[in-house]
PDB file of N, CA and C in Angstrom:
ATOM      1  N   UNK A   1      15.522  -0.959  26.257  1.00  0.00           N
ATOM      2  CA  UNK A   1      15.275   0.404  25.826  1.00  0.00           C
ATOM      3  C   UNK A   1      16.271   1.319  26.523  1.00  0.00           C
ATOM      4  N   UNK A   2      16.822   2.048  25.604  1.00  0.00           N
ATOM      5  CA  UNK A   2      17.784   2.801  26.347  1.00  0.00           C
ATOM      6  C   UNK A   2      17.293   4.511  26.727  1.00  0.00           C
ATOM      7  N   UNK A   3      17.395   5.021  28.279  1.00  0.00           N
ATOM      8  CA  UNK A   3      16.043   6.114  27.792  1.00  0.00           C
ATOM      9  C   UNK A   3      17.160   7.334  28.323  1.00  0.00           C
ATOM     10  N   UNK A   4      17.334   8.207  27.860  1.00  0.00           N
ATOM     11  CA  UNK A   4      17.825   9.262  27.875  1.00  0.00           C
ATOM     12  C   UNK A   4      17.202  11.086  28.144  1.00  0.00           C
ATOM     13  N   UNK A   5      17.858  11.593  29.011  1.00  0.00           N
ATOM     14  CA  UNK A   5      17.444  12.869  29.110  1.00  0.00           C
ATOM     15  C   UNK A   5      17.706  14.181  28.211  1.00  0.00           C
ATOM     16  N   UNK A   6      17.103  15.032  27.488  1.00  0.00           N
ATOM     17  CA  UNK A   6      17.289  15.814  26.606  1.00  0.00           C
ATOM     18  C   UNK A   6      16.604  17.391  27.095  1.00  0.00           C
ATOM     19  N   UNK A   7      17.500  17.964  27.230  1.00  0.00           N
ATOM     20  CA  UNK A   7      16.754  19.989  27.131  1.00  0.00           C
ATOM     21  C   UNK A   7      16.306  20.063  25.920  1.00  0.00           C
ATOM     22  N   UNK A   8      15.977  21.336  25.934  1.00  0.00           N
ATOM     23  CA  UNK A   8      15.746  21.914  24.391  1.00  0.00           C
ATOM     24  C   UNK A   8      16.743  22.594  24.013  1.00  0.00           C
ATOM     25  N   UNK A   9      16.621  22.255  22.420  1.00  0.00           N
ATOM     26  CA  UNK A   9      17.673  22.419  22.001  1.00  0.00           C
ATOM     27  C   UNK A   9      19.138  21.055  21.970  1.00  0.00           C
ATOM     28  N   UNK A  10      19.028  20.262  22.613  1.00  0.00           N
ATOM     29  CA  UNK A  10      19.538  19.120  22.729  1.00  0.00           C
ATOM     30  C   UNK A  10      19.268  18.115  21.544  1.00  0.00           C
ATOM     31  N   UNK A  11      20.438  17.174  21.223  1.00  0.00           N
ATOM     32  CA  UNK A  11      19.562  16.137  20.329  1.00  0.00           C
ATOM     33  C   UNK A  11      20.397  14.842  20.873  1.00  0.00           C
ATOM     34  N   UNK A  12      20.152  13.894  20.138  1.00  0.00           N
ATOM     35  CA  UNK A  12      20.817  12.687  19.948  1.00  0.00           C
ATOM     36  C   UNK A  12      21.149  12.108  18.546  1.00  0.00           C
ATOM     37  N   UNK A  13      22.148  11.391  18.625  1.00  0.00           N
ATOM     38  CA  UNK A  13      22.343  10.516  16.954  1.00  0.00           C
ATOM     39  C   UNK A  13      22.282   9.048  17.206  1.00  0.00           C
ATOM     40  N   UNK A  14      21.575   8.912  15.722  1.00  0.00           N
ATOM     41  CA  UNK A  14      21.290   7.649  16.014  1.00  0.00           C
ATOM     42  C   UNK A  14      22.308   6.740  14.267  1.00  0.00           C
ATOM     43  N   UNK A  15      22.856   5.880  14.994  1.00  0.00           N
ATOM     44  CA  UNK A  15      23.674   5.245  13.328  1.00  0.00           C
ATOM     45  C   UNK A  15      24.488   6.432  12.238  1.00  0.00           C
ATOM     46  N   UNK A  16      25.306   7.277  12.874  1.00  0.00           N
ATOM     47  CA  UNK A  16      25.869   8.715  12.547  1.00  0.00           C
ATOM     48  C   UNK A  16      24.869   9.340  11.561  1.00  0.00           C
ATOM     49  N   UNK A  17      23.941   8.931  11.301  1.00  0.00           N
ATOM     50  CA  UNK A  17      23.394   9.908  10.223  1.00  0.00           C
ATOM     51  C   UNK A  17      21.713  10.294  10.267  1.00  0.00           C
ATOM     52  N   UNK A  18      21.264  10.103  11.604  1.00  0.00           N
ATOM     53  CA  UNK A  18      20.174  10.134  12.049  1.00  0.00           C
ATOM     54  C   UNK A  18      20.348  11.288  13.003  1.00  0.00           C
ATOM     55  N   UNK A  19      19.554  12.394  12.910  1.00  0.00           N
ATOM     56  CA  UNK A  19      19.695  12.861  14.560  1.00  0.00           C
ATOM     57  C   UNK A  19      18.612  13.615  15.027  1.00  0.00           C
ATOM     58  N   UNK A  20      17.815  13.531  16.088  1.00  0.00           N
ATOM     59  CA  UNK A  20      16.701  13.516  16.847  1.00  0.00           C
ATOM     60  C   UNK A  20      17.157  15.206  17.912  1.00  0.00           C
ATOM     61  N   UNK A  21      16.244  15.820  17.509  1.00  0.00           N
ATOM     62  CA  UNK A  21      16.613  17.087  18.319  1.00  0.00           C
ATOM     63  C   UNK A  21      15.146  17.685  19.021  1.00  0.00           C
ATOM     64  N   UNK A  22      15.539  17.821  20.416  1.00  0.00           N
ATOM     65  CA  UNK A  22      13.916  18.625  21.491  1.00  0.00           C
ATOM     66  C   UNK A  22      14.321  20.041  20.474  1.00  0.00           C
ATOM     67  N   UNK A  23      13.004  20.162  20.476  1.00  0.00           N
ATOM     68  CA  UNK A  23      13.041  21.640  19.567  1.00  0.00           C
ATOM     69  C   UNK A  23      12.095  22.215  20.692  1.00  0.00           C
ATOM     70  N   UNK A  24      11.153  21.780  21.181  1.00  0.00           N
ATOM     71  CA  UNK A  24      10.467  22.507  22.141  1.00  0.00           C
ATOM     72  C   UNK A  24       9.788  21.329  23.176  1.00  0.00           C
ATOM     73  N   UNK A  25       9.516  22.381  24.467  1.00  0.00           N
ATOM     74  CA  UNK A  25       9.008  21.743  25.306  1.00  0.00           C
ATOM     75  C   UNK A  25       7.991  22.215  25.875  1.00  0.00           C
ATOM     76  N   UNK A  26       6.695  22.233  26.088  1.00  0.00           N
ATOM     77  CA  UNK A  26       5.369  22.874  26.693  1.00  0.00           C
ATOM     78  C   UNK A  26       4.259  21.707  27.549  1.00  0.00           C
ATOM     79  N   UNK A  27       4.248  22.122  28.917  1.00  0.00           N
ATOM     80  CA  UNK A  27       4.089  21.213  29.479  1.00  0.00           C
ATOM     81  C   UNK A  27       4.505  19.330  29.444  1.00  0.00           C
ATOM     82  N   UNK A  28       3.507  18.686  29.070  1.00  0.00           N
ATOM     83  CA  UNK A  28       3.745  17.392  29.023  1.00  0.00           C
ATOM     84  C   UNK A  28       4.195  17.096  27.391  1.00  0.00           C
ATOM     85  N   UNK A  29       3.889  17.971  26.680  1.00  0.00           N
ATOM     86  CA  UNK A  29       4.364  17.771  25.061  1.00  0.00           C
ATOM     87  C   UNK A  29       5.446  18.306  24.674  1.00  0.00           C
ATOM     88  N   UNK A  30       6.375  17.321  23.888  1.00  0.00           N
ATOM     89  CA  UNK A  30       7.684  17.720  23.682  1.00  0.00           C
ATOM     90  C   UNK A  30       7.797  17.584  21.968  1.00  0.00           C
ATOM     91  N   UNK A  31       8.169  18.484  21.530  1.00  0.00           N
ATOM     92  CA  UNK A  31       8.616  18.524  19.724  1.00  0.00           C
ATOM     93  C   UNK A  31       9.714  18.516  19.327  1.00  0.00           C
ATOM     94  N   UNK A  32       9.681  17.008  18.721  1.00  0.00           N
ATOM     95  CA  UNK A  32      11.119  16.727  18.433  1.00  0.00           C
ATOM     96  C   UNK A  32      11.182  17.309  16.905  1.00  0.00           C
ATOM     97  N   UNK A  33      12.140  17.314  16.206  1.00  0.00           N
ATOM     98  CA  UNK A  33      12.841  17.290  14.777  1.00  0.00           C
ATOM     99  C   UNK A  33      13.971  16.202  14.844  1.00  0.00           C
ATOM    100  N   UNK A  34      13.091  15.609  13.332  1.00  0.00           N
ATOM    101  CA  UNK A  34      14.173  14.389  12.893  1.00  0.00           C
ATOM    102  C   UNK A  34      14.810  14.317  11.783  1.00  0.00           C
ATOM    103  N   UNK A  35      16.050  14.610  11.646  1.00  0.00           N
ATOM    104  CA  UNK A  35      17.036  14.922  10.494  1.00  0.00           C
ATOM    105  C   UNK A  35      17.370  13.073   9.907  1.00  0.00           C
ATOM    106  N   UNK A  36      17.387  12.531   9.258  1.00  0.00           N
ATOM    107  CA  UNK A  36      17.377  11.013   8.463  1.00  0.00           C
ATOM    108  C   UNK A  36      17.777  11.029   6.859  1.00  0.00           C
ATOM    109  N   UNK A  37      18.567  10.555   6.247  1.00  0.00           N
ATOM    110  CA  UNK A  37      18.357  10.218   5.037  1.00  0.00           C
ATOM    111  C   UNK A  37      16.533  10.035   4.540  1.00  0.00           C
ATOM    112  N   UNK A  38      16.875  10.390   3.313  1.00  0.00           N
ATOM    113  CA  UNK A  38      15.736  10.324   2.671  1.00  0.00           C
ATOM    114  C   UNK A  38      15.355   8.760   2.509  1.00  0.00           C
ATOM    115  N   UNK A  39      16.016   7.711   2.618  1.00  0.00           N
ATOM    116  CA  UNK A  39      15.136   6.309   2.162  1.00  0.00           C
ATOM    117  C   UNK A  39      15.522   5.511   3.645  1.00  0.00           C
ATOM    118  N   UNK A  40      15.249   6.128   4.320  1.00  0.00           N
ATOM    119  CA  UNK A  40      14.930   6.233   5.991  1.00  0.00           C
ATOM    120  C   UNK A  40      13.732   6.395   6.414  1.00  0.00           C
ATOM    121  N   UNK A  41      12.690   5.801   6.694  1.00  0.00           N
ATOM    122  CA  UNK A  41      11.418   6.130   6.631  1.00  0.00           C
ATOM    123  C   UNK A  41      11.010   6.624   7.984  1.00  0.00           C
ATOM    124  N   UNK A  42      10.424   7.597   8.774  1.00  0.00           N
ATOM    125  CA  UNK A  42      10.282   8.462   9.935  1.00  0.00           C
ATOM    126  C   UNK A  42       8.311   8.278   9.649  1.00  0.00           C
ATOM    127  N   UNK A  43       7.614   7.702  10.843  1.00  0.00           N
ATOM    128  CA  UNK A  43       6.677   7.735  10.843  1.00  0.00           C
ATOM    129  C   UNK A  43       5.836   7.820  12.439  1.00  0.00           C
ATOM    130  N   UNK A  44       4.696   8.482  12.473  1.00  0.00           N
ATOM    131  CA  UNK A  44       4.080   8.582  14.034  1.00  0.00           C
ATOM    132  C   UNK A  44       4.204   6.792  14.514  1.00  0.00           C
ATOM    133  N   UNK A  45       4.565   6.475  15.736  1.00  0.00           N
ATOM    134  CA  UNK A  45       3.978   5.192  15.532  1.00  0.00           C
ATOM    135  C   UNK A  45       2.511   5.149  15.278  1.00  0.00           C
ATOM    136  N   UNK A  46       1.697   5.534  15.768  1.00  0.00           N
ATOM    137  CA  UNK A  46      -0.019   5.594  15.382  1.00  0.00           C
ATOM    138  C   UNK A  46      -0.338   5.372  14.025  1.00  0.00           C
ATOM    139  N   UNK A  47       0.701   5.918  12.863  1.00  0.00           N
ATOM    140  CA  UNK A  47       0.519   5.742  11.479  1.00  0.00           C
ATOM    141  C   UNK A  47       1.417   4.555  11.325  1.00  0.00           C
ATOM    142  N   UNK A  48       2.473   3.886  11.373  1.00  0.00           N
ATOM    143  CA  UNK A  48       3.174   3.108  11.485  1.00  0.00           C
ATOM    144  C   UNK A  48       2.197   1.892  11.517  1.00  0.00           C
ATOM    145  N   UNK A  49       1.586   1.595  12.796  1.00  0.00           N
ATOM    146  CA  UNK A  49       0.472   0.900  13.053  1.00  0.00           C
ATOM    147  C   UNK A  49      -0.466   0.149  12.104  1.00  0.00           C
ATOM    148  N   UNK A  50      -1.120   1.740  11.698  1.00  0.00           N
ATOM    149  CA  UNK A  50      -2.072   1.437  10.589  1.00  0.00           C
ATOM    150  C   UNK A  50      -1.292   0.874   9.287  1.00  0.00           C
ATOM    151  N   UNK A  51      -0.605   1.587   8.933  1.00  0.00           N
ATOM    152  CA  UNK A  51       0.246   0.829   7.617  1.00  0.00           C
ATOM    153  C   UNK A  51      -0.027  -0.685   8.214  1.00  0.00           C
ATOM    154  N   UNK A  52       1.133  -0.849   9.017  1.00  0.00           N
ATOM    155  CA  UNK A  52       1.301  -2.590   8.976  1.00  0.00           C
ATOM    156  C   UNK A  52       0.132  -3.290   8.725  1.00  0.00           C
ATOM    157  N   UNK A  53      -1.195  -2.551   9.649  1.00  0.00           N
ATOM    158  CA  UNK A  53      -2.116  -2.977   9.282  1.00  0.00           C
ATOM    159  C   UNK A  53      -3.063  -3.255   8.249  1.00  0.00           C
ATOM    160  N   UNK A  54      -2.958  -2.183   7.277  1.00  0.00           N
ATOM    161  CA  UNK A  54      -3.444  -2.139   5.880  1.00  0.00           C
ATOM    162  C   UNK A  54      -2.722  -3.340   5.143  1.00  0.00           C
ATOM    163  N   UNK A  55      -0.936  -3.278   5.123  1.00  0.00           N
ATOM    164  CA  UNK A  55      -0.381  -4.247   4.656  1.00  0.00           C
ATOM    165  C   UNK A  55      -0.818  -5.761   5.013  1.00  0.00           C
ATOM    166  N   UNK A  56      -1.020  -6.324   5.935  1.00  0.00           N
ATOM    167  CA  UNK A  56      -1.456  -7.273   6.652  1.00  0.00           C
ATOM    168  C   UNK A  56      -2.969  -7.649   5.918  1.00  0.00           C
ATOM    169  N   UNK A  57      -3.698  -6.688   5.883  1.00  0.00           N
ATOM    170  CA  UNK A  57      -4.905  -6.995   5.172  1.00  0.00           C
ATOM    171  C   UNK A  57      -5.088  -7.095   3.464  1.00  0.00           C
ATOM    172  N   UNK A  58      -4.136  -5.861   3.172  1.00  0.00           N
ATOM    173  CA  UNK A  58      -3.653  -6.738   1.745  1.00  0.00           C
ATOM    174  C   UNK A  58      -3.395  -7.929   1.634  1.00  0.00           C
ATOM    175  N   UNK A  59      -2.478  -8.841   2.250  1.00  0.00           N
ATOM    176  CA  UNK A  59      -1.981  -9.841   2.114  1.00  0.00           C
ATOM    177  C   UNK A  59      -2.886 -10.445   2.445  1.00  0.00           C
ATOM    178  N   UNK A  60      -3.722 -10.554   2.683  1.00  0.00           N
ATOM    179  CA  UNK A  60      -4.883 -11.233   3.136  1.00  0.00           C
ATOM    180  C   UNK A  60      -5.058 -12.811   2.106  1.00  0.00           C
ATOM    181  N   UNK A  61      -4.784 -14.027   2.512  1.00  0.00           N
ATOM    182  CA  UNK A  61      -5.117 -14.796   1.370  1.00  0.00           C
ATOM    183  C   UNK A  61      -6.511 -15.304   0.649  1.00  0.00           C
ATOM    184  N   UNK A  62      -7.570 -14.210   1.105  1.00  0.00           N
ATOM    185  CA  UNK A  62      -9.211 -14.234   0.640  1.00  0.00           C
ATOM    186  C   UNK A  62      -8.780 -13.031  -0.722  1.00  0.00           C
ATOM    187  N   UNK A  63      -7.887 -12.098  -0.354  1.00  0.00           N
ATOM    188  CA  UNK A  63      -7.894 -11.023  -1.472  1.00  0.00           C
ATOM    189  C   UNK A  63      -7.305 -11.725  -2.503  1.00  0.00           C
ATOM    190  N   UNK A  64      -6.320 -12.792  -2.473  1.00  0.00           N
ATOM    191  CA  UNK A  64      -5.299 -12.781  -3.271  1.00  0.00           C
ATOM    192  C   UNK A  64      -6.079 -14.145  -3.956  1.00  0.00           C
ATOM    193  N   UNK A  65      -6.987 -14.898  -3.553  1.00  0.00           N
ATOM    194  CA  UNK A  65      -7.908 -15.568  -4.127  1.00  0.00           C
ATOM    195  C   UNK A  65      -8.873 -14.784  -4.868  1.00  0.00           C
ATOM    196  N   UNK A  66      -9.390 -13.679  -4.425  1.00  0.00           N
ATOM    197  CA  UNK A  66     -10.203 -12.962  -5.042  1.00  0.00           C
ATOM    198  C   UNK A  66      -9.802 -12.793  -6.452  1.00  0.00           C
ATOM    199  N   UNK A  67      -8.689 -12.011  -6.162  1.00  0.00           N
ATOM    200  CA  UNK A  67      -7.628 -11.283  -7.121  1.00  0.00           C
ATOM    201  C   UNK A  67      -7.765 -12.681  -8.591  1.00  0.00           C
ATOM    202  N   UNK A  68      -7.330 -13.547  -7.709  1.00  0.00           N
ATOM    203  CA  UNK A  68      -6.782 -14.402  -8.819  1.00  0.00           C
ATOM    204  C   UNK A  68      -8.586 -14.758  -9.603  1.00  0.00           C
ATOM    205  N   UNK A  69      -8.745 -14.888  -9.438  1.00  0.00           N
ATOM    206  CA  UNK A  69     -10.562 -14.979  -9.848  1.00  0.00           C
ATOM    207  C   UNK A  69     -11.171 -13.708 -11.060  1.00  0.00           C
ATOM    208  N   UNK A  70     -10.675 -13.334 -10.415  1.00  0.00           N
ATOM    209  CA  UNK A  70     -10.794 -11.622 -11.300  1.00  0.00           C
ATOM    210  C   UNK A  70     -10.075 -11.966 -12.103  1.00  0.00           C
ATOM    211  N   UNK A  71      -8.500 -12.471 -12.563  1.00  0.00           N
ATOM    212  CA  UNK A  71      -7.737 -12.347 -13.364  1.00  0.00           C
ATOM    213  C   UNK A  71      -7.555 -13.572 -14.400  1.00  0.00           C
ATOM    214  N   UNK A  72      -8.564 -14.722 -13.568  1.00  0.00           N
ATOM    215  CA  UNK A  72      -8.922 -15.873 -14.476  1.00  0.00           C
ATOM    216  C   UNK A  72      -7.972 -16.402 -14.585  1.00  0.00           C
TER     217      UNK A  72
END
């Protein structure tokens, strides 16, 4: 992990076309802005998480038996 120091107002780039900027700082919470192409997907990890997790349970091979049962 590479960990870096940032003010506000500061950013970083990430792969020239990504770039991560402190927009504010208040106490222990810091607000970034993330500039990305649009088919760049930017997510909380906390939501990130859950996705994989939903996905994971889709794939589930009880659903996809189900599924197929339903579809005869």
């Amino acid at each position: 992990m590479l960990a870096l120091s940032r003010k506000k107002n500061e950013a970083i780039i990430i792969n020239n076309n990504i770039e991560i900027s402190v927009l504010e700082v208040k106490g222990e919470q810091v607000k970034l802005g993330i500039s990305a192409p649009k088919e760049v997907p930017v997510y909380r990890k906390e939501v990130y998480i859950q996705i994989q997790e939903a996905n994971k349970e889709a794939t589930n091979m009880d659903g996809i038996e189900a599924l197929k049962n339903l579809l005869g």
